[in-house]
N, C-alpha and C. Protein backbone atom coordinates (compact mmCIF):
# COMPACT_ATOMS: atom_id res chain seq x y z
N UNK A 1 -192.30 -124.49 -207.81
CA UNK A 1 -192.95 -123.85 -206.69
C UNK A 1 -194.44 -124.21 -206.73
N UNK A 2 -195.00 -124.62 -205.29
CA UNK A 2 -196.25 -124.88 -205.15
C UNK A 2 -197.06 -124.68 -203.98
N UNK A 3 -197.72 -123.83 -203.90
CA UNK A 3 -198.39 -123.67 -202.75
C UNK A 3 -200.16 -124.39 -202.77
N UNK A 4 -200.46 -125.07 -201.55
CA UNK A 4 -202.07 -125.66 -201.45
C UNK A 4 -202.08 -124.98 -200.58
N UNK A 5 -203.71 -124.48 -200.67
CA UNK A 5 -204.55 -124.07 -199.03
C UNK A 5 -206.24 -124.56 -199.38
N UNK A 6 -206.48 -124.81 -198.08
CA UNK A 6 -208.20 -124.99 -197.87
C UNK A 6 -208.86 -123.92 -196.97
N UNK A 7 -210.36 -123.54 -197.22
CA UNK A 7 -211.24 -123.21 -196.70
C UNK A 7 -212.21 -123.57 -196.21
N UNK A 8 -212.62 -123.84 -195.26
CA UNK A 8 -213.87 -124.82 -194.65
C UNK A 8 -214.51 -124.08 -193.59
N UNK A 9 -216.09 -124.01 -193.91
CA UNK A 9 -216.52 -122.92 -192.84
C UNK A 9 -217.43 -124.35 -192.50
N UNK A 10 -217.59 -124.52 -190.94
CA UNK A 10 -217.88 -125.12 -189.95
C UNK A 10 -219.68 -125.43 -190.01
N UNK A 11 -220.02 -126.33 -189.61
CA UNK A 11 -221.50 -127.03 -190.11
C UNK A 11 -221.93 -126.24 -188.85
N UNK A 12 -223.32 -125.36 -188.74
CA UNK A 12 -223.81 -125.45 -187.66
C UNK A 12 -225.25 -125.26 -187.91
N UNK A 13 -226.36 -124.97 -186.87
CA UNK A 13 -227.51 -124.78 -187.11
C UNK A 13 -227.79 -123.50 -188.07
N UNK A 14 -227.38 -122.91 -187.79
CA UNK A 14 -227.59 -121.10 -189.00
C UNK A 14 -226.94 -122.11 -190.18
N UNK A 15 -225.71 -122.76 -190.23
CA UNK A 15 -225.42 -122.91 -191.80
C UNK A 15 -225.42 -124.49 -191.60
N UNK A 16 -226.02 -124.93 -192.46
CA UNK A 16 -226.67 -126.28 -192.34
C UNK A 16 -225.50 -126.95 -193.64
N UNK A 17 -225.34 -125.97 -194.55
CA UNK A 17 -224.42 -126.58 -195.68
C UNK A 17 -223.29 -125.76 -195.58
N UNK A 18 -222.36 -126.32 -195.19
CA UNK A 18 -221.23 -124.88 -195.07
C UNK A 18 -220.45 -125.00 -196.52
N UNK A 19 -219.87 -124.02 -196.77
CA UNK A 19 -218.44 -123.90 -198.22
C UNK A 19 -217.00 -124.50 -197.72
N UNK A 20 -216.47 -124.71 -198.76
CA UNK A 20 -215.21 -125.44 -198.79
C UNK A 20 -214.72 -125.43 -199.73
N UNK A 21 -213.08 -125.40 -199.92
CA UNK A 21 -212.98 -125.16 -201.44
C UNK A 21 -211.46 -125.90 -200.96
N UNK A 22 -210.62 -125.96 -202.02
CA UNK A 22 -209.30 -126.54 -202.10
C UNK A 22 -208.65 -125.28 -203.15
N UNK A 23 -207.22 -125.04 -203.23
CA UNK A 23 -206.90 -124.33 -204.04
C UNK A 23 -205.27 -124.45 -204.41
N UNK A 24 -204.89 -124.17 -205.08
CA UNK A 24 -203.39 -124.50 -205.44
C UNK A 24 -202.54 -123.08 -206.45
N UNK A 25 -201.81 -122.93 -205.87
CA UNK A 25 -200.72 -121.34 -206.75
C UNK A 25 -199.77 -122.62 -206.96
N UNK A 26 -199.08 -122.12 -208.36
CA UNK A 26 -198.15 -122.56 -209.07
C UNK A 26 -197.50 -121.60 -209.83
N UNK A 27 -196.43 -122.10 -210.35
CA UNK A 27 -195.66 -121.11 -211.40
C UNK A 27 -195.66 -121.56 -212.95
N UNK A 28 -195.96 -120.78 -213.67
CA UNK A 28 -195.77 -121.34 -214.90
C UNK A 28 -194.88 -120.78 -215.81
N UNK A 29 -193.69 -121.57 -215.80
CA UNK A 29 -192.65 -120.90 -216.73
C UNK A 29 -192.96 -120.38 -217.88
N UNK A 30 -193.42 -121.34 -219.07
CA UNK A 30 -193.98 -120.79 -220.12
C UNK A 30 -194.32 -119.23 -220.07
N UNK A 31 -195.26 -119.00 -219.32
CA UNK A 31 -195.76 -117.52 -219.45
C UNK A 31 -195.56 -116.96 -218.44
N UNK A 32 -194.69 -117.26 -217.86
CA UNK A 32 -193.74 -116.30 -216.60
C UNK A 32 -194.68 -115.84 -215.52
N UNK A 33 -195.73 -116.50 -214.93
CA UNK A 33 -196.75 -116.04 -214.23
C UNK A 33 -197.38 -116.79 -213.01
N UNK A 34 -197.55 -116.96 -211.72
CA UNK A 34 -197.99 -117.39 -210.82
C UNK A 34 -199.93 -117.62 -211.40
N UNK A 35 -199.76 -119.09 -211.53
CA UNK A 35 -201.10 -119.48 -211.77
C UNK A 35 -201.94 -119.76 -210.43
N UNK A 36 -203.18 -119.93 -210.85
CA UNK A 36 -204.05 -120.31 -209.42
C UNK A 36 -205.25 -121.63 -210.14
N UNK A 37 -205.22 -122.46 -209.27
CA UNK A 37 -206.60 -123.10 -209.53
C UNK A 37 -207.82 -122.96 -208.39
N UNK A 38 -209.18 -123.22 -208.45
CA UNK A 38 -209.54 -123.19 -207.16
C UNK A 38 -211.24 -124.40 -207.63
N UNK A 39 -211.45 -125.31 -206.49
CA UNK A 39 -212.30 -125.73 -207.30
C UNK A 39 -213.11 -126.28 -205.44
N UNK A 40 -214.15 -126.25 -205.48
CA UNK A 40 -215.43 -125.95 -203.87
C UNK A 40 -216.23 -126.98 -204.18
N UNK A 41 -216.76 -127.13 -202.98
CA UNK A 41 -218.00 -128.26 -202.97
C UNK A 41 -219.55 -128.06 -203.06
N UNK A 42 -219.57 -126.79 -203.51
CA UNK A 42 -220.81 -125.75 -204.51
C UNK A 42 -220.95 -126.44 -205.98
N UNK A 43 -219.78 -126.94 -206.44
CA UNK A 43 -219.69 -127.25 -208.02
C UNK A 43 -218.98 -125.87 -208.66
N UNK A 44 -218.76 -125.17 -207.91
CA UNK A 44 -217.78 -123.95 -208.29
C UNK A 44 -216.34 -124.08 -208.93
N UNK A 45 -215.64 -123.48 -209.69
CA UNK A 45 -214.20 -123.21 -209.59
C UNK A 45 -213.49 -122.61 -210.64
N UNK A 46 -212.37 -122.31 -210.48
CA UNK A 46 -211.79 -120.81 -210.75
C UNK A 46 -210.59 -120.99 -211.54
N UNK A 47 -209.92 -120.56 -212.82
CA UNK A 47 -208.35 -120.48 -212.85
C UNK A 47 -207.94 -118.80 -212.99
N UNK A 48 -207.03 -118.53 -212.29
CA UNK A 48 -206.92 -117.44 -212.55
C UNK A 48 -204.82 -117.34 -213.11
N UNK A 49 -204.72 -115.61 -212.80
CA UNK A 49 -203.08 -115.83 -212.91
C UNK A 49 -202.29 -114.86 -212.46
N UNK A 50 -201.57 -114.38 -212.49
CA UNK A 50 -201.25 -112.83 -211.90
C UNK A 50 -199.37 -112.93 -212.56
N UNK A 51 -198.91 -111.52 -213.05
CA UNK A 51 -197.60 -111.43 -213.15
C UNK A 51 -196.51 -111.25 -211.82
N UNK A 52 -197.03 -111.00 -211.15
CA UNK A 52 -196.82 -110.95 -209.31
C UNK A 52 -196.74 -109.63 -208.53
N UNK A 53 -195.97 -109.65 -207.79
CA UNK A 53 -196.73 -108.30 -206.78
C UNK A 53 -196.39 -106.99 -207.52
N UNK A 54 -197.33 -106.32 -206.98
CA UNK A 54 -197.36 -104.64 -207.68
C UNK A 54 -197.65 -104.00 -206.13
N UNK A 55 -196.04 -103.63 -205.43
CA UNK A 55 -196.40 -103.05 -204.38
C UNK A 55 -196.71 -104.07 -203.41
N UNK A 56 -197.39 -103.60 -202.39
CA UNK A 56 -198.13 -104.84 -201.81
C UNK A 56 -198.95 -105.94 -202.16
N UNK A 57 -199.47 -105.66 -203.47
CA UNK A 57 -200.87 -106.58 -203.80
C UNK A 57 -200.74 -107.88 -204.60
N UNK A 58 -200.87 -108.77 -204.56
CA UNK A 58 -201.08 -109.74 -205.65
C UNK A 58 -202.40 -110.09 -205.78
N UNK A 59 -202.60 -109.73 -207.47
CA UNK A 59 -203.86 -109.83 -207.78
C UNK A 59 -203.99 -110.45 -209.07
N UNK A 60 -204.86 -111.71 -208.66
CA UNK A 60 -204.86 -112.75 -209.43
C UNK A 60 -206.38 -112.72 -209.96
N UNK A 61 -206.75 -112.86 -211.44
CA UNK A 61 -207.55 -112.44 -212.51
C UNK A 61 -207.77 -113.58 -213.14
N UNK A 62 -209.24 -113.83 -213.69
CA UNK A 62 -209.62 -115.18 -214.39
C UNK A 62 -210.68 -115.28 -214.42
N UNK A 63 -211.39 -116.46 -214.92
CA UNK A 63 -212.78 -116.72 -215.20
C UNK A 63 -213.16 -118.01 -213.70
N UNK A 64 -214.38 -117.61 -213.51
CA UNK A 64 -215.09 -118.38 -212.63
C UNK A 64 -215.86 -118.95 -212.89
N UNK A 65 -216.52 -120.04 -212.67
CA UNK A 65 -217.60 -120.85 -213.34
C UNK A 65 -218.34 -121.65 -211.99
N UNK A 66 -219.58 -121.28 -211.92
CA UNK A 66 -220.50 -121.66 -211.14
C UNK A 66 -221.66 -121.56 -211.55
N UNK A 67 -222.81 -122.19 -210.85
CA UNK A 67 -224.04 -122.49 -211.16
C UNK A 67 -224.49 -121.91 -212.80
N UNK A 68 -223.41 -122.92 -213.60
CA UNK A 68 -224.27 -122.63 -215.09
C UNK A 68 -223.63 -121.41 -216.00
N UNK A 69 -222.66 -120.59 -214.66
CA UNK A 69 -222.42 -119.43 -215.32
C UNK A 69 -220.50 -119.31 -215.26
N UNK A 70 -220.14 -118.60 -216.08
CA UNK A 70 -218.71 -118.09 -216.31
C UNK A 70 -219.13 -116.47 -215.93
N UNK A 71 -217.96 -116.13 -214.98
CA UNK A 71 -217.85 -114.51 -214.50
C UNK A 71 -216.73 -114.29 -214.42
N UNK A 72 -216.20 -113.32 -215.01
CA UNK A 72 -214.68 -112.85 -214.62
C UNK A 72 -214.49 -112.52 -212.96
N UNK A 73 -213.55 -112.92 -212.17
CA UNK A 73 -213.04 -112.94 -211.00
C UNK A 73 -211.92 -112.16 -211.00
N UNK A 74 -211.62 -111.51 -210.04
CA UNK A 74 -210.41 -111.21 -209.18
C UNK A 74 -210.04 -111.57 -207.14
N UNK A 75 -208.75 -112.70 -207.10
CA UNK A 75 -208.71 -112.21 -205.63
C UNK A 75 -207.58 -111.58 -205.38
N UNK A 76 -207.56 -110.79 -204.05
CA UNK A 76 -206.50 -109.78 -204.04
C UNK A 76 -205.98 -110.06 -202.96
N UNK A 77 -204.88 -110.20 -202.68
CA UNK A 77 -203.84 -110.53 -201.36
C UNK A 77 -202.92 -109.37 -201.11
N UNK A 78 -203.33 -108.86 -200.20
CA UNK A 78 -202.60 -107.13 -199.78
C UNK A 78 -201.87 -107.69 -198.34
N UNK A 79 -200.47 -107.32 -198.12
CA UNK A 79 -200.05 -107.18 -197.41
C UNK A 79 -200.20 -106.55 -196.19
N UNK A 80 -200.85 -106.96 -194.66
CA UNK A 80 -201.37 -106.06 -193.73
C UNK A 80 -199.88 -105.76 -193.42
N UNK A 81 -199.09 -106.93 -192.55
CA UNK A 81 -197.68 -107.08 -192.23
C UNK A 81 -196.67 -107.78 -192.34
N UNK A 82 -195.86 -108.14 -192.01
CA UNK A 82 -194.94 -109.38 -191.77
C UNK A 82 -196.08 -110.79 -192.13
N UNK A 83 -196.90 -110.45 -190.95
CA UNK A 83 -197.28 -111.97 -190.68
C UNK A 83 -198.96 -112.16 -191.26
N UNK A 84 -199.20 -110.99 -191.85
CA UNK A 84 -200.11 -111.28 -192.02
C UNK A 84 -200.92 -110.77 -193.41
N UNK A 85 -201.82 -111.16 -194.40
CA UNK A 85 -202.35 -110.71 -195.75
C UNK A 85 -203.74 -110.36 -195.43
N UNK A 86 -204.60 -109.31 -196.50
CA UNK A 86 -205.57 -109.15 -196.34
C UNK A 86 -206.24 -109.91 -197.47
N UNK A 87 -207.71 -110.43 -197.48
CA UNK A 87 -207.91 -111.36 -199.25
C UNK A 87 -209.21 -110.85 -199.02
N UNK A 88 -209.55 -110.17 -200.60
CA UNK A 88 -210.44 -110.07 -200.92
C UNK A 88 -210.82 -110.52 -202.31
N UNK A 89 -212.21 -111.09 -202.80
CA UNK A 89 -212.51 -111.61 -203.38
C UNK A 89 -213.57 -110.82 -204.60
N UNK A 90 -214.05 -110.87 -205.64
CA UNK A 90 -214.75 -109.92 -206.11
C UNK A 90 -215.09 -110.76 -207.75
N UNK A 91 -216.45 -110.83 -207.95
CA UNK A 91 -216.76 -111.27 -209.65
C UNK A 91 -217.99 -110.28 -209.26
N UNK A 92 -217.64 -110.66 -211.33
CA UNK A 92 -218.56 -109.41 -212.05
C UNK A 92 -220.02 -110.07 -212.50
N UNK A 93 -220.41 -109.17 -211.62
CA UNK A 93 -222.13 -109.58 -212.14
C UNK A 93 -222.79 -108.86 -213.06
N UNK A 94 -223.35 -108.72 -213.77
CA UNK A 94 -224.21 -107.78 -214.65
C UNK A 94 -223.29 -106.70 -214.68
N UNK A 95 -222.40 -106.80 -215.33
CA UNK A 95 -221.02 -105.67 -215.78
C UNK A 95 -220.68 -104.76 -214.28
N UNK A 96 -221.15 -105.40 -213.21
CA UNK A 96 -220.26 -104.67 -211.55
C UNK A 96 -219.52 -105.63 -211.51
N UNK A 97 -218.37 -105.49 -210.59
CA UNK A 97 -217.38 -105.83 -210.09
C UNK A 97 -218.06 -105.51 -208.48
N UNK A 98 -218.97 -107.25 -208.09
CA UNK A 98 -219.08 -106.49 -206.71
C UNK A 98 -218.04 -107.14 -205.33
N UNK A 99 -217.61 -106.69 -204.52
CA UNK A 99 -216.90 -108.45 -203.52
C UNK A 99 -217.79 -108.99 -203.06
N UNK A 100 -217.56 -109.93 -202.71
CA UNK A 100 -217.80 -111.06 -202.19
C UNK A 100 -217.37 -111.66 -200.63
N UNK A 101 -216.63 -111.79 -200.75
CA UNK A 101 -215.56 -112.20 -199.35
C UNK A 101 -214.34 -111.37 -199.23
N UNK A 102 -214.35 -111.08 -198.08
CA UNK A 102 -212.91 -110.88 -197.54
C UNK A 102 -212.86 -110.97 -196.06
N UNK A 103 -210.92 -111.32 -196.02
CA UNK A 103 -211.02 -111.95 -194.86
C UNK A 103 -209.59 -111.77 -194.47
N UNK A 104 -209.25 -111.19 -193.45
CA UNK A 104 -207.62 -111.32 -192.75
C UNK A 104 -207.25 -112.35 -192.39
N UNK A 105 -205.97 -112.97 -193.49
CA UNK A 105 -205.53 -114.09 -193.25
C UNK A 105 -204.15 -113.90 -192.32
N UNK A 106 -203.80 -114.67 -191.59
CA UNK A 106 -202.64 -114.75 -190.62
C UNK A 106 -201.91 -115.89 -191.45
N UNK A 107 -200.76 -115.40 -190.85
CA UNK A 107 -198.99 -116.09 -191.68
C UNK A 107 -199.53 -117.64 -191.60
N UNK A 108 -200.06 -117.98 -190.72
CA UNK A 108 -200.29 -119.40 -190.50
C UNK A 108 -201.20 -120.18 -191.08
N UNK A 109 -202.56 -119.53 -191.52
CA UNK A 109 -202.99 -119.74 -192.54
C UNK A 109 -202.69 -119.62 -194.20
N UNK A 110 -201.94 -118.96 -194.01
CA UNK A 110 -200.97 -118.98 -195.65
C UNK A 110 -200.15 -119.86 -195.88
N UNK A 111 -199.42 -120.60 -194.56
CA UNK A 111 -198.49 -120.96 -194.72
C UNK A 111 -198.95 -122.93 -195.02
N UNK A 112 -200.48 -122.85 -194.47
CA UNK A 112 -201.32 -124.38 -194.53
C UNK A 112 -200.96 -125.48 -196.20
């Protein structure tokens, strides 16, 4: 099992450098766990892992590494409906857990 998705926020005058990232869920037998990679055109990127859903949520946990630094991460994928997930994003800065992004994804973007 393998799932890819991308993120690409659009060049315009307010954002002159936009984000982008690539990302990939996998399964890893060994340790019975839905892995994640995630790696952006910041110089950013992420592995995380999750045992799988609890309820609605899958929440995938790991270290992040950007500008120089390692932060523990979590993103969270909550079920709105059928067709659609909620994702929120969140690393720890100076011992907070603050978010970062979130964003209502539609079936069709999950499904990319």
């Amino acid at each position: 099992m393998m799932m890819s998705f991308r993120l690409a926020e659009e060049k315009t005058r307010v954002n002159p450098m936009p984000y982008a990232g690539v990302g990939h869920w996998g399964y890893d037998s060994e340790k019975q766990m839905i892995v994640s990679g995630w790696v952006d055109n910041m110089g950013g990127y992420a592995t995380q892992a999750t045992a799988g859903m609890v309820g609605d949520a899958l929440d995938f946990t790991g270290p992040m590494h950007a500008n120089g630094m390692t932060m523990n991460s979590r993103d969270t994928f909550t079920k709105k409906s059928n067709s659609e997930l909620i994702h929120a994003y969140y690393v720890e800065q100076q011992r907070q857990l603050d978010q970062a992004r979130r964003r209502d994804l539609q079936k069709e973007e999950v499904a990319r």
